[in-house]
Protein backbone atom coordinates (compact mmCIF):
# COMPACT_ATOMS: atom_id res chain seq x y z
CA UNK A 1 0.00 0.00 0.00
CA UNK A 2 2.82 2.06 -0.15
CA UNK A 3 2.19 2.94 -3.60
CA UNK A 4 -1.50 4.53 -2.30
CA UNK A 5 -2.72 7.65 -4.42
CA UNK A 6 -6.02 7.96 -2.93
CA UNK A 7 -7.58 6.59 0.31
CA UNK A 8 -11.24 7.10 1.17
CA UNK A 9 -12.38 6.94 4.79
CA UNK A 10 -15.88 8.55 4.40
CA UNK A 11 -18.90 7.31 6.85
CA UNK A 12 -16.87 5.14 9.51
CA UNK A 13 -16.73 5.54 13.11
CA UNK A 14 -13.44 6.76 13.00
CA UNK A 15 -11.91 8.54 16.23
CA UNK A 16 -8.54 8.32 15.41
CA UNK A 17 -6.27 7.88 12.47
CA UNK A 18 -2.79 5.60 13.01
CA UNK A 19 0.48 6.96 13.04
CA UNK A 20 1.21 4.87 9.93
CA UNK A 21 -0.49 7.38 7.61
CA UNK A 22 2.28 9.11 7.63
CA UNK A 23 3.70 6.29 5.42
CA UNK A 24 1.45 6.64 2.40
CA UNK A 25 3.95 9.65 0.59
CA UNK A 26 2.32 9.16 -2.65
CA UNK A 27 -1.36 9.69 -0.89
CA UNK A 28 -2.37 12.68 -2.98
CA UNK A 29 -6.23 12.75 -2.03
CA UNK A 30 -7.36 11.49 1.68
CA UNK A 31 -11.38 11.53 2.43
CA UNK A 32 -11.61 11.59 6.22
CA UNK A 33 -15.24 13.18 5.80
CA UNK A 34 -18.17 12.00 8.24
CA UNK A 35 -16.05 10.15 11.08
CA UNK A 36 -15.84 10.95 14.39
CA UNK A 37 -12.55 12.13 14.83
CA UNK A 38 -11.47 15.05 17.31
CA UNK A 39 -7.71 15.38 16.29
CA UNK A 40 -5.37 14.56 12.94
CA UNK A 41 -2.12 12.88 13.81
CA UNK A 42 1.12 14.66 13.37
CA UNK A 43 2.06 11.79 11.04
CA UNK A 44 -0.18 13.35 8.36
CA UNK A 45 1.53 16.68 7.67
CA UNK A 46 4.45 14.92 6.48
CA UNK A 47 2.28 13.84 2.98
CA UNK A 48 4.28 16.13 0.81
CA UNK A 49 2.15 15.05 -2.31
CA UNK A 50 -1.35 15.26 -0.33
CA UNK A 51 -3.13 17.34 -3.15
CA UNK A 52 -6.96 16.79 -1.23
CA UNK A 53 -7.87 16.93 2.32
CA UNK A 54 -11.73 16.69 3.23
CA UNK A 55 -12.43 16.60 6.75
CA UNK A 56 -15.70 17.73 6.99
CA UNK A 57 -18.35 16.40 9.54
CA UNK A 58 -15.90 15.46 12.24
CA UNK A 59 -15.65 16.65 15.76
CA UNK A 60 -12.16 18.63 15.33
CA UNK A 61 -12.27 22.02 16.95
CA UNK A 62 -8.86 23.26 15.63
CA UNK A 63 -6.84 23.47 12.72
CA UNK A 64 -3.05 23.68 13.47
CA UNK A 65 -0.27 25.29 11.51
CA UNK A 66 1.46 22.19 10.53
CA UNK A 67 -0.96 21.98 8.38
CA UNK A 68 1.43 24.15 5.71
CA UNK A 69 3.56 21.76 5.82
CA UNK A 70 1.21 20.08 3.08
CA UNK A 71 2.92 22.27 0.31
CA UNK A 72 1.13 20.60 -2.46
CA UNK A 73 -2.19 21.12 -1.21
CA UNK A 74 -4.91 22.22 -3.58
CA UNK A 75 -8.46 22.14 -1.41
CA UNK A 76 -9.15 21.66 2.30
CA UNK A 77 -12.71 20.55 3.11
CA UNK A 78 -13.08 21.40 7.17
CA UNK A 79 -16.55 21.83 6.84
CA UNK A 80 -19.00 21.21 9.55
CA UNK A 81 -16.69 20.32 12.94
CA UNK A 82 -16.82 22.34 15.70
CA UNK A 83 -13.70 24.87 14.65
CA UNK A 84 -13.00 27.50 17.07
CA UNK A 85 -9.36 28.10 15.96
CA UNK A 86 -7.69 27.65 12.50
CA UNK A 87 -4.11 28.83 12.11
CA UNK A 88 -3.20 28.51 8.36
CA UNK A 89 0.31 29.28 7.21
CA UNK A 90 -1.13 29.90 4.05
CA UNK A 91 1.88 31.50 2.58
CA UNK A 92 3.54 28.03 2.43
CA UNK A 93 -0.26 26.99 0.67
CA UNK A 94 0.80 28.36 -2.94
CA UNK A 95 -1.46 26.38 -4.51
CA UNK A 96 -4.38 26.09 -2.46
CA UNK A 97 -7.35 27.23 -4.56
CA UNK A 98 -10.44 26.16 -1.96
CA UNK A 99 -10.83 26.40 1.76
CA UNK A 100 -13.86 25.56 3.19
CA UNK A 101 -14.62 26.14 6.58
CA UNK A 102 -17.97 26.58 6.84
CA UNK A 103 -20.57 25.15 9.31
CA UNK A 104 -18.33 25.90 12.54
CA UNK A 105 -18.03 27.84 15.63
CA UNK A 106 -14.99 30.37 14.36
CA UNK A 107 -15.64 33.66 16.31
CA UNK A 108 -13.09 35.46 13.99
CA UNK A 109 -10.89 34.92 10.82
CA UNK A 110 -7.55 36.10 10.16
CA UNK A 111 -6.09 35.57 6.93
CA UNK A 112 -3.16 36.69 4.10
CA UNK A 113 -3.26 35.24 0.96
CA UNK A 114 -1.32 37.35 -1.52
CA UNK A 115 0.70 35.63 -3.97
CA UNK A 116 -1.16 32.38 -3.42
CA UNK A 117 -3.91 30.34 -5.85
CA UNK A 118 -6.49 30.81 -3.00
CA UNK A 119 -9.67 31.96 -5.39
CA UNK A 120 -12.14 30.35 -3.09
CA UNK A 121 -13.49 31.14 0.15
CA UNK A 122 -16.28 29.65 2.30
CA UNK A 123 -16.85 30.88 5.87
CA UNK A 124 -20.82 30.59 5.82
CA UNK A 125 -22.40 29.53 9.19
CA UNK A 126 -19.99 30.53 11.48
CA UNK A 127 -19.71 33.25 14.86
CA UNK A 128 -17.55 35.55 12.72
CA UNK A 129 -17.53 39.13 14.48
CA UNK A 130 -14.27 39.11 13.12
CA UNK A 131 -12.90 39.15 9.55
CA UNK A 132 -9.54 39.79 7.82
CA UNK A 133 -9.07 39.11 4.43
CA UNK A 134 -6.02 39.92 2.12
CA UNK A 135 -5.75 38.05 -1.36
CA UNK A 136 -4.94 38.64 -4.81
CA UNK A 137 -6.59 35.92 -6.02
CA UNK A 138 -9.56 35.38 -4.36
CA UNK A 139 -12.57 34.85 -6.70
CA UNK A 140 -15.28 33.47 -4.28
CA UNK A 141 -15.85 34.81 -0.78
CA UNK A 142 -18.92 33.57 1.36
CA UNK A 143 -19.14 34.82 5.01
CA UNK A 144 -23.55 34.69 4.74
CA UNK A 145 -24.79 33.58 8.00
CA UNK A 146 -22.59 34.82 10.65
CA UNK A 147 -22.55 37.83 13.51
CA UNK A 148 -20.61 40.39 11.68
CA UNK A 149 -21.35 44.18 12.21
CA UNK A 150 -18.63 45.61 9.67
CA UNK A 151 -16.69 44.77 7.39
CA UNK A 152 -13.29 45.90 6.88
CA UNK A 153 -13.12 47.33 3.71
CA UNK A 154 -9.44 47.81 2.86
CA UNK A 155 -8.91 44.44 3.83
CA UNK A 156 -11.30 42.92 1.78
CA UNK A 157 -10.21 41.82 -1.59
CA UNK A 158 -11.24 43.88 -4.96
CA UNK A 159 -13.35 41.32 -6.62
């Protein structure tokens, strides 16, 4: 299985994912969507190659900045979990081109973006009161459904 290019996961039970994904280098799309997992194991920011990432419909309530560490990343799917937190060190995230974090608990949302592929943004259904965009790229933003009272305008980017 070293040799793995894809692995699907959806609709277990899933709490936890081994250690031993951190094996699968060639693992360019991983479906961890629908489990019940609370935390991803350090093992899986060293997939270099990882392309996909969905982890939507879990129980994780942060996003760590290891998660640059997936350089080749092109989409993260962190829809509905129960995000508070999400620390993205997007500049090393060149080529991401979708985030989706939608469907969480994120009270606020920091993020720079310039010089990266990032044309797609979804922050729908959160607590945002907060929000701090800078991109260059962006193409799609969606912050409907959330607490916001203003919106930064020279932050925001010139669609």
């Amino acid at each position: 299985m070293r040799k793995l290019a894809r692995l699907s996961l959806f609709q277990n039970r899933l709490s936890h994912i081994p250690p031993y994904i951190g094996s699968f280098k060639l693992l360019t799309s991983l479906q961890l969507q629908a489990n019940q997992l609370t935390i991803l194991p350090t093992e899986l920011y060293s997939l270099g190659a990882l392309e996909v990432l969905d982890i939507s419909s879990n129980f994780l309530s942060s996003i760590v900045e290891q998660i640059s560490n997936l350089v080749s990343l092109t989409t993260i799917n962190a829809r509905s979990n129960r995000l508070t937190d999400v620390h993205l060190g997007i500049g090393n995230l060149a080529s991401l081109a979708s985030l989706n974090l939608s469907e969480n608990s994120l009270p606020k949302f920091e993020l720079v973006a310039v010089g990266t592929e990032l044309t797609r943004l979804d922050l729908s259904h959160n607590r945002l009161r907060f929000l701090e965009v800078e991109s260059d790229s962006l193409v799609e933003l969606n912050v409907s459904h959330n607490e916001l009272s203003f919106l930064p305008a020279s932050k925001l980017p010139v669609l």
